[in-house]
Protein backbone atom coordinates (compact mmCIF):
# COMPACT_ATOMS: atom_id res chain seq x y z
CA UNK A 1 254.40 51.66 -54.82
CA UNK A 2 255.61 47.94 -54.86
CA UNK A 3 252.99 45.88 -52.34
CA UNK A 4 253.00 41.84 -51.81
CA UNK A 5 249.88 41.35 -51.30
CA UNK A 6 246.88 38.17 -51.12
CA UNK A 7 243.69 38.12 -52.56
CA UNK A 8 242.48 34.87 -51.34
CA UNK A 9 243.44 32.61 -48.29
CA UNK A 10 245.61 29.60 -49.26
CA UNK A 11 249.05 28.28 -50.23
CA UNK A 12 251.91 31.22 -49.82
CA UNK A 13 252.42 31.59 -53.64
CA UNK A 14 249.31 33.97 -53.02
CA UNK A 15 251.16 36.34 -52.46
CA UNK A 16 251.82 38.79 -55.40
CA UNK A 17 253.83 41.28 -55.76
CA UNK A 18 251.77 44.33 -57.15
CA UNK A 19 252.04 47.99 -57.98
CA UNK A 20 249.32 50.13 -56.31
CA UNK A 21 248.86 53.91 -55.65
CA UNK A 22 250.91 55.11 -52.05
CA UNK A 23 248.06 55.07 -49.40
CA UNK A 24 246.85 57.99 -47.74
CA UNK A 25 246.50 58.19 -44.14
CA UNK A 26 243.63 58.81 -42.43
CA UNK A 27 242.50 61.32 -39.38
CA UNK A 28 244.90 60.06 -36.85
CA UNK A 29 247.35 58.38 -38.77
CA UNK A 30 250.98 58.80 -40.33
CA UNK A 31 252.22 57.97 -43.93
CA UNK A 32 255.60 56.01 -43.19
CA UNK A 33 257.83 55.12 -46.34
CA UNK A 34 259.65 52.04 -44.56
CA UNK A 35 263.06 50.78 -44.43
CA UNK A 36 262.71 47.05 -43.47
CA UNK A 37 259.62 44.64 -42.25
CA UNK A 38 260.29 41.60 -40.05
CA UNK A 39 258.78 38.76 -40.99
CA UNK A 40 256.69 36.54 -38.26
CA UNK A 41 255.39 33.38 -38.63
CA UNK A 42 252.22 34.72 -37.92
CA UNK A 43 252.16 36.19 -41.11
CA UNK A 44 252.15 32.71 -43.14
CA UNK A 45 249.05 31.61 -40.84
CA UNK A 46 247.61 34.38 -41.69
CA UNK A 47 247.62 34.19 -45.29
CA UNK A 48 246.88 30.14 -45.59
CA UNK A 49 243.59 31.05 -43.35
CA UNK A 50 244.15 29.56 -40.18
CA UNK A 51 244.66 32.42 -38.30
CA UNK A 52 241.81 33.85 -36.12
CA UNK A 53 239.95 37.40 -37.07
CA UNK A 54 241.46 38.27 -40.12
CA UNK A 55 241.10 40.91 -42.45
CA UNK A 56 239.17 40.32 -45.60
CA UNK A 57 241.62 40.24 -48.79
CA UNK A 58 243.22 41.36 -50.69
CA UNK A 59 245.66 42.89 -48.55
CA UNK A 60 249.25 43.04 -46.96
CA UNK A 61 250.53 41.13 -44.47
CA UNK A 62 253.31 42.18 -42.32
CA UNK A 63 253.21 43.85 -39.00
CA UNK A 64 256.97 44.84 -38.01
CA UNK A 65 258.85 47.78 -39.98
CA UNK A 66 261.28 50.64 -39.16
CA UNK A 67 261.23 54.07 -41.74
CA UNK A 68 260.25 57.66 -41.87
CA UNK A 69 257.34 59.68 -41.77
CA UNK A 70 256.37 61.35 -44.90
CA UNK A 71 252.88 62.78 -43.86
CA UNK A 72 250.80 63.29 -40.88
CA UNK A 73 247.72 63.76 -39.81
CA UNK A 74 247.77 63.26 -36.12
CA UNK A 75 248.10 65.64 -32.78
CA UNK A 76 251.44 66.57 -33.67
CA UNK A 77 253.53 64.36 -31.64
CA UNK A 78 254.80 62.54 -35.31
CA UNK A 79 256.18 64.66 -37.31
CA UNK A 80 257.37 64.68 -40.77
CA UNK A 81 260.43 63.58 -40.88
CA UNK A 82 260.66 61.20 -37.83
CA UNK A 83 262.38 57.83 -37.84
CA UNK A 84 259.82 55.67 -36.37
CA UNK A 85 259.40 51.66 -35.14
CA UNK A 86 255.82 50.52 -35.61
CA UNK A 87 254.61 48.69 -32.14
CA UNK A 88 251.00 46.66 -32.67
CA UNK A 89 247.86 47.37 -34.52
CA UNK A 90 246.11 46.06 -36.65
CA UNK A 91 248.19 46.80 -39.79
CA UNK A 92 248.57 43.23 -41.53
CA UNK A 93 246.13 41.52 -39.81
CA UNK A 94 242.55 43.44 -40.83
CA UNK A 95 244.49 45.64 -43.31
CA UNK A 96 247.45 46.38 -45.63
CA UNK A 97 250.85 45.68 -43.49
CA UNK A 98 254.55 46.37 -43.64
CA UNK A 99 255.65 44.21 -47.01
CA UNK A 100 254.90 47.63 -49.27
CA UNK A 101 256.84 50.37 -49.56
CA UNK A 102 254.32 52.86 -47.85
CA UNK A 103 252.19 52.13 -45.16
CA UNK A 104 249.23 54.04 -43.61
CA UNK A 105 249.94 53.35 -39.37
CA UNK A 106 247.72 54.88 -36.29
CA UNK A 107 250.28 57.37 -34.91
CA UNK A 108 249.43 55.46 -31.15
CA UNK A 109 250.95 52.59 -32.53
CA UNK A 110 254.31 54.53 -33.55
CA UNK A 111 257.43 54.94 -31.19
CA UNK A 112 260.32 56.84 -32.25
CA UNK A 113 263.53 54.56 -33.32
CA UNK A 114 265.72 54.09 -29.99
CA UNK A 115 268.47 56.09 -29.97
CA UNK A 116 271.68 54.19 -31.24
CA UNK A 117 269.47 51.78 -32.49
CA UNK A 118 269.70 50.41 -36.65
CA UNK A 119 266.58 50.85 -39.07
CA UNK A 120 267.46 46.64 -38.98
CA UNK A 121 267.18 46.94 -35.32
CA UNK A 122 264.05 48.33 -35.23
CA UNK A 123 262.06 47.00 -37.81
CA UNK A 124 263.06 43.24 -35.33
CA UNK A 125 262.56 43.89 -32.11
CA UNK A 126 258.27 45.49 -31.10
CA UNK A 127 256.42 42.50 -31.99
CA UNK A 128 258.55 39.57 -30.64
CA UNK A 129 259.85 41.60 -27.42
CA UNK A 130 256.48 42.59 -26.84
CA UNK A 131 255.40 39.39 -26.71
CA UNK A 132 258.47 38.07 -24.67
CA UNK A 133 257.29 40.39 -22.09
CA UNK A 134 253.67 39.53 -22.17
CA UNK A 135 255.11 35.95 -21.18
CA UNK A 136 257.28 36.76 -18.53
CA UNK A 137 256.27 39.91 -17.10
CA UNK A 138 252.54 40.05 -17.39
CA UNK A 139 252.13 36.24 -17.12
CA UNK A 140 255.40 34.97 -15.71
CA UNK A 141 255.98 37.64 -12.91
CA UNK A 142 259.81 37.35 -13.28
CA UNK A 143 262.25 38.43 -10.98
CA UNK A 144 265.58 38.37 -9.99
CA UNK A 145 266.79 34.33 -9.81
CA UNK A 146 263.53 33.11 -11.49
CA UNK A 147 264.50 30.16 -13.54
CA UNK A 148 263.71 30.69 -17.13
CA UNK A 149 262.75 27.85 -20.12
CA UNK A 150 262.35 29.62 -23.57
CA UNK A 151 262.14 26.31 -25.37
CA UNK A 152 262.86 26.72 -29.54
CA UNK A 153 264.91 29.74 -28.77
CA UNK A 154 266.92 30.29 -31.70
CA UNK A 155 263.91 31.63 -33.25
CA UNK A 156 262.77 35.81 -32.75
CA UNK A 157 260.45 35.68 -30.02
CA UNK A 158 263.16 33.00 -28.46
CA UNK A 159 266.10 35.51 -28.79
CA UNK A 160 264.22 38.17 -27.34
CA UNK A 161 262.85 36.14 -24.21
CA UNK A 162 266.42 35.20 -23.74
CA UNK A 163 267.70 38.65 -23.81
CA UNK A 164 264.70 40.05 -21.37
CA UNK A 165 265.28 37.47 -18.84
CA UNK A 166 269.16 38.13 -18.76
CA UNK A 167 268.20 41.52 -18.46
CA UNK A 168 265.71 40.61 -14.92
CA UNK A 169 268.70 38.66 -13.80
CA UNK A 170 267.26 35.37 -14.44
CA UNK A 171 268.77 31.95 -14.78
CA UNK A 172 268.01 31.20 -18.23
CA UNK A 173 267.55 27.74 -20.01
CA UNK A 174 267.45 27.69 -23.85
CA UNK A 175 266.79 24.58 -26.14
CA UNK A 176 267.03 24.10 -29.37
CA UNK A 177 268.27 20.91 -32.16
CA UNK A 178 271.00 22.58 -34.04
CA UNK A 179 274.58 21.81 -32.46
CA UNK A 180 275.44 24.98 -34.12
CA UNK A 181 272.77 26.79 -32.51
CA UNK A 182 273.68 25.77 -29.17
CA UNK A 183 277.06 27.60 -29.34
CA UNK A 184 275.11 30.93 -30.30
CA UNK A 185 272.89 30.57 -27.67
CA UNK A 186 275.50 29.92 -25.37
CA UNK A 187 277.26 33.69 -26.81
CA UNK A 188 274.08 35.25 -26.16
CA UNK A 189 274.43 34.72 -22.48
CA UNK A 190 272.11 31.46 -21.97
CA UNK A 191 273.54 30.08 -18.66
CA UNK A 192 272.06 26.13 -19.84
CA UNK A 193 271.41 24.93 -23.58
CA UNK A 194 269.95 21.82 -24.02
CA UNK A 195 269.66 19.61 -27.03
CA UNK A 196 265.58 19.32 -27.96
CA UNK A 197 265.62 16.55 -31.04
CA UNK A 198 263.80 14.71 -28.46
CA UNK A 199 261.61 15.83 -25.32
CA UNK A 200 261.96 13.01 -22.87
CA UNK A 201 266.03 13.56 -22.91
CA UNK A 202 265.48 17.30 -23.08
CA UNK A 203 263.33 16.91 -19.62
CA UNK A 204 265.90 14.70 -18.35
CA UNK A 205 268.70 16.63 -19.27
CA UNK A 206 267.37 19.82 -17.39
CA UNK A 207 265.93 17.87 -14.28
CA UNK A 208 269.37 16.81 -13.92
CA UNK A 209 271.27 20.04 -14.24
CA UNK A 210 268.97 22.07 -12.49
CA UNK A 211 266.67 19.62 -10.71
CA UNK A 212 263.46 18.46 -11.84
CA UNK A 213 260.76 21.17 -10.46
CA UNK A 214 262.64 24.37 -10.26
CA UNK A 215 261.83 26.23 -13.60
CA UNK A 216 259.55 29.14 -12.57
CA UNK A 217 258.51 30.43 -16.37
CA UNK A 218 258.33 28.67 -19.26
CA UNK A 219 258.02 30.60 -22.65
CA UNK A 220 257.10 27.83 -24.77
CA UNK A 221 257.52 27.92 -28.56
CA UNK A 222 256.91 24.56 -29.78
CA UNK A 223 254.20 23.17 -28.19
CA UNK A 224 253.28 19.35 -29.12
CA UNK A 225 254.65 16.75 -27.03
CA UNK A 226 257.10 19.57 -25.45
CA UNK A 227 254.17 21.34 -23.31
CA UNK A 228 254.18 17.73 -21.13
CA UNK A 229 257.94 18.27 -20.44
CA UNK A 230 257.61 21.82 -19.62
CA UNK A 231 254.35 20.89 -17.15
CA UNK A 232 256.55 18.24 -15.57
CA UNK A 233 259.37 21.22 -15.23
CA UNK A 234 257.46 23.70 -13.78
CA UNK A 235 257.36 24.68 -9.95
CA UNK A 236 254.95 24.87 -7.87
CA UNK A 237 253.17 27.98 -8.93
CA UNK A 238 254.99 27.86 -12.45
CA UNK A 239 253.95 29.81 -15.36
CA UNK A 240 253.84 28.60 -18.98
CA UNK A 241 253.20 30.80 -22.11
CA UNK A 242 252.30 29.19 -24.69
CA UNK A 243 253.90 31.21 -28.17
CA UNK A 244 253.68 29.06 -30.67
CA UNK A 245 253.17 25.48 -31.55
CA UNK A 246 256.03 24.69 -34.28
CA UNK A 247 256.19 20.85 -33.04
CA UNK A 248 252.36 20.65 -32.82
CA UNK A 249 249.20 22.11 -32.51
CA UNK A 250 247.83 19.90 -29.99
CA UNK A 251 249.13 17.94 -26.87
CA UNK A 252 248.42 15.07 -25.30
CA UNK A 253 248.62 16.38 -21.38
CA UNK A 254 248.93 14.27 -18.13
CA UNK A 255 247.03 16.70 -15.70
CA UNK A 256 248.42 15.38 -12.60
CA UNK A 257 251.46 17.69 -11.93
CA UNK A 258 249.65 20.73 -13.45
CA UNK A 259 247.16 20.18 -10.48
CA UNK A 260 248.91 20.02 -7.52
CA UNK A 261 251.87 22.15 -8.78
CA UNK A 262 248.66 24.65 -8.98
CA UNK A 263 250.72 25.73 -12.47
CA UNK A 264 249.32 28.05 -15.41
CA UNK A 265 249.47 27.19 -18.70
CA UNK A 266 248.69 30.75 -20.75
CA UNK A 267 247.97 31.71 -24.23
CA UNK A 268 250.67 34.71 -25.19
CA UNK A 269 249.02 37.49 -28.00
CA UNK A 270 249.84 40.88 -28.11
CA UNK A 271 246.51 41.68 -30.00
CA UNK A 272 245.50 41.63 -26.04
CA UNK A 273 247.52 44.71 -25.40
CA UNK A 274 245.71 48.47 -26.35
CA UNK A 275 247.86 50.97 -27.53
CA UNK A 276 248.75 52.67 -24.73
CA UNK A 277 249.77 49.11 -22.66
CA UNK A 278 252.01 48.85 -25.73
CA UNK A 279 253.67 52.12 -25.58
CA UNK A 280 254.40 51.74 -21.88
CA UNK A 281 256.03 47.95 -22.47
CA UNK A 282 257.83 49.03 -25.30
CA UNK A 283 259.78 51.70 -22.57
CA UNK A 284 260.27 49.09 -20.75
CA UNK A 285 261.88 46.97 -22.97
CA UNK A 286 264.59 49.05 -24.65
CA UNK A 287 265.20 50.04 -21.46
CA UNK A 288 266.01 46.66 -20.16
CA UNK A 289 268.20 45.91 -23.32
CA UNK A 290 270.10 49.32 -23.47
CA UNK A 291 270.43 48.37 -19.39
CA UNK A 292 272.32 44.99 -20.75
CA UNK A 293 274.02 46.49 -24.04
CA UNK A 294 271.90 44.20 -26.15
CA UNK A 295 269.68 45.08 -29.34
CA UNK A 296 267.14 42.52 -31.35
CA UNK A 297 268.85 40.17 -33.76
CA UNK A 298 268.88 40.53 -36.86
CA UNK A 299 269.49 36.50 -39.26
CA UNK A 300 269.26 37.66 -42.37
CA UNK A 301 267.88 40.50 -44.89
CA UNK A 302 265.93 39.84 -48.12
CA UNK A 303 265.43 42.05 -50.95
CA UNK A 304 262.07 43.24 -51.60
CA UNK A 305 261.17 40.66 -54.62
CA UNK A 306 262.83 37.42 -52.65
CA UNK A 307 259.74 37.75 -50.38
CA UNK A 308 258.98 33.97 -51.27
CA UNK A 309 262.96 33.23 -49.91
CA UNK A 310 262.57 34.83 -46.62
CA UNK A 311 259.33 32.79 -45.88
CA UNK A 312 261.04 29.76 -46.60
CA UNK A 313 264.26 30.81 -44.68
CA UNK A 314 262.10 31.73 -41.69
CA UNK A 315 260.35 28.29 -42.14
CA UNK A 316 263.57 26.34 -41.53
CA UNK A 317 264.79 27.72 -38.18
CA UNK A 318 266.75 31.32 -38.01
CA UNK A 319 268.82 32.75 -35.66
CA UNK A 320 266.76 35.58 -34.19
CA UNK A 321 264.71 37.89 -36.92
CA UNK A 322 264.16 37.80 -40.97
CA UNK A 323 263.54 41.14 -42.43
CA UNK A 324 262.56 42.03 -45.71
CA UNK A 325 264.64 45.33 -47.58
CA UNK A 326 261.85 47.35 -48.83
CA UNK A 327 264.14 49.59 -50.90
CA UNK A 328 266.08 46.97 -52.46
């Protein structure tokens, strides 16, 4: 079978694209020949080393995918045959992941496809929905009128926070620095987007269309100088989860209103959840979207050599999900 795969921690060109035998699966597992992986840009941390608890190479990366099962060796709830999402585990973190043609899953980490759902469709939406709902359910305690900031929300965690908040009946505010973004956003049912090239006018911009301490949950994507503005944001009580840091990895914090606002700022990983809290979010969640009509978003689909293209697509800012074609 074709596998990209890294033998040593670095730069992205180490990842090769190899032939190796198909994998077998072990007791309590399920051979599934995939369709499409999703790309996250975990995955790229991962392989230049500065992710934490890693695997030791060489090995896969890649922890979405949608296919079929091809052999089992479980309790007979997968069965040959079966068109299955995989939810999280540690495939692509401590061992080989989803960018291969066959890969060896724990069948408690396996849902079946959602009915009416693409193979696209569900190869992009466990990871990032997951983790949407770790922000604003488990963290954020949403409910019907919160106010919502999903800052950087073009991105696949972004679309999918968007879409789960619509779906609680939130107010939702989505930023982002593409013009052509904004319109998108604005299709995909954000009620305010807001113009992020800078974070003072961002703040300002939102205190003034919604006042200045009314947001209630902020999923926060970028990080850097934006955490202040989202701090400053917040209500009283308010929740931030922090997903990602693409403007920064540190921030210089004035601690003042996240005192006496008594606010939470809260780290967002999924690696947190055990199998069976993942099985009973990931009802949840196509639930809510089936509830709403909406399914994960899908930017754009690679072939399975152009692996080194979808990294660098994903590194410039896409419109919901990059997947990888495992077949093509």
């Amino acid at each position: 079978m074709r596998i990209w795969r890294f033998h040593e921690f670095g730069d992205l060109a180490n990842l090769k694209l190899e032939d190796m035998p198909t994998p077998e699966p072990a007791d309590g597992e399920a051979l599934i020949e995939l369709d499409y992986a999703a790309l996250n840009p975990a995955d790229g941390l991962l392989v230049r080393g500065v992710y934490p608890n890693p695997g030791t190479p060489p090995f896969a990366v890649g922890r979405d995918g949608c296919g079929t099962v091809v052999k089992s060796r479980g309790d007979g709830s997968i069965n040959e045959g079966d068109r299955v999402v995989i939810l999280r585990s540690e495939i692509g973190v401590k061992r080989d992941g989803t960018f291969a043609e066959f890969v060896a899953v724990p069948e408690e980490s396996l849902a079946p496809l959602p009915e009416g759902w693409s193979p696209e469709e569900g190869a992009a939406g466990p990871l990032v929905h997951l983790t949407a709902w770790q922000a604003l359910v488990d963290m954020g305690e949403i409910r019907p009128g919160s106010v919502v900031l999903i800052s950087g929300a073009t991105g696949g965690v972004g679309t999918a926070a968007l879409s789960l908040a619509r779906a609680f009946g939130a107010m939702t505010i989505a930023t982002t620095r593409s013009e052509a973004k904004r319109w998108q956003l604005k299709d995909l049912g954000a009620d305010l987007v807001v113009d992020s090239t800078d974070p003072a006018t961002m703040e300002e911009t939102i205190a003034k269309e919604v006042g200045r301490t009314r947001v209630n949950i902020v999923v926060e994507n970028l990080g850097g100088p934006y955490l202040q503005a989202a701090v400053n944001l917040t209500a009283p009580g308010g929740r931030i989860g922090v997903v990602g840091f693409l403007a920064g990895r540190s921030s210089d914090l004035f601690l003042g209103p996240l005192l006496f606002k008594r606010a939470r700022i809260e780290g967002v990983a999924v690696g947190a959840f055990s199998a069976a809290d993942t099985q009973e979010r990931w009802t949840q969640i196509v639930k809510r979207l089936n509830e709403i009509k909406t399914r994960p978003l899908v930017d754009s689909i690679h072939a399975m050599p152009e692996l080194p293209a979808a990294f660098a697509h994903l590194a410039e800012g896409p419109m919901g999900k990059v997947l990888l074609d495992v077949k093509a």
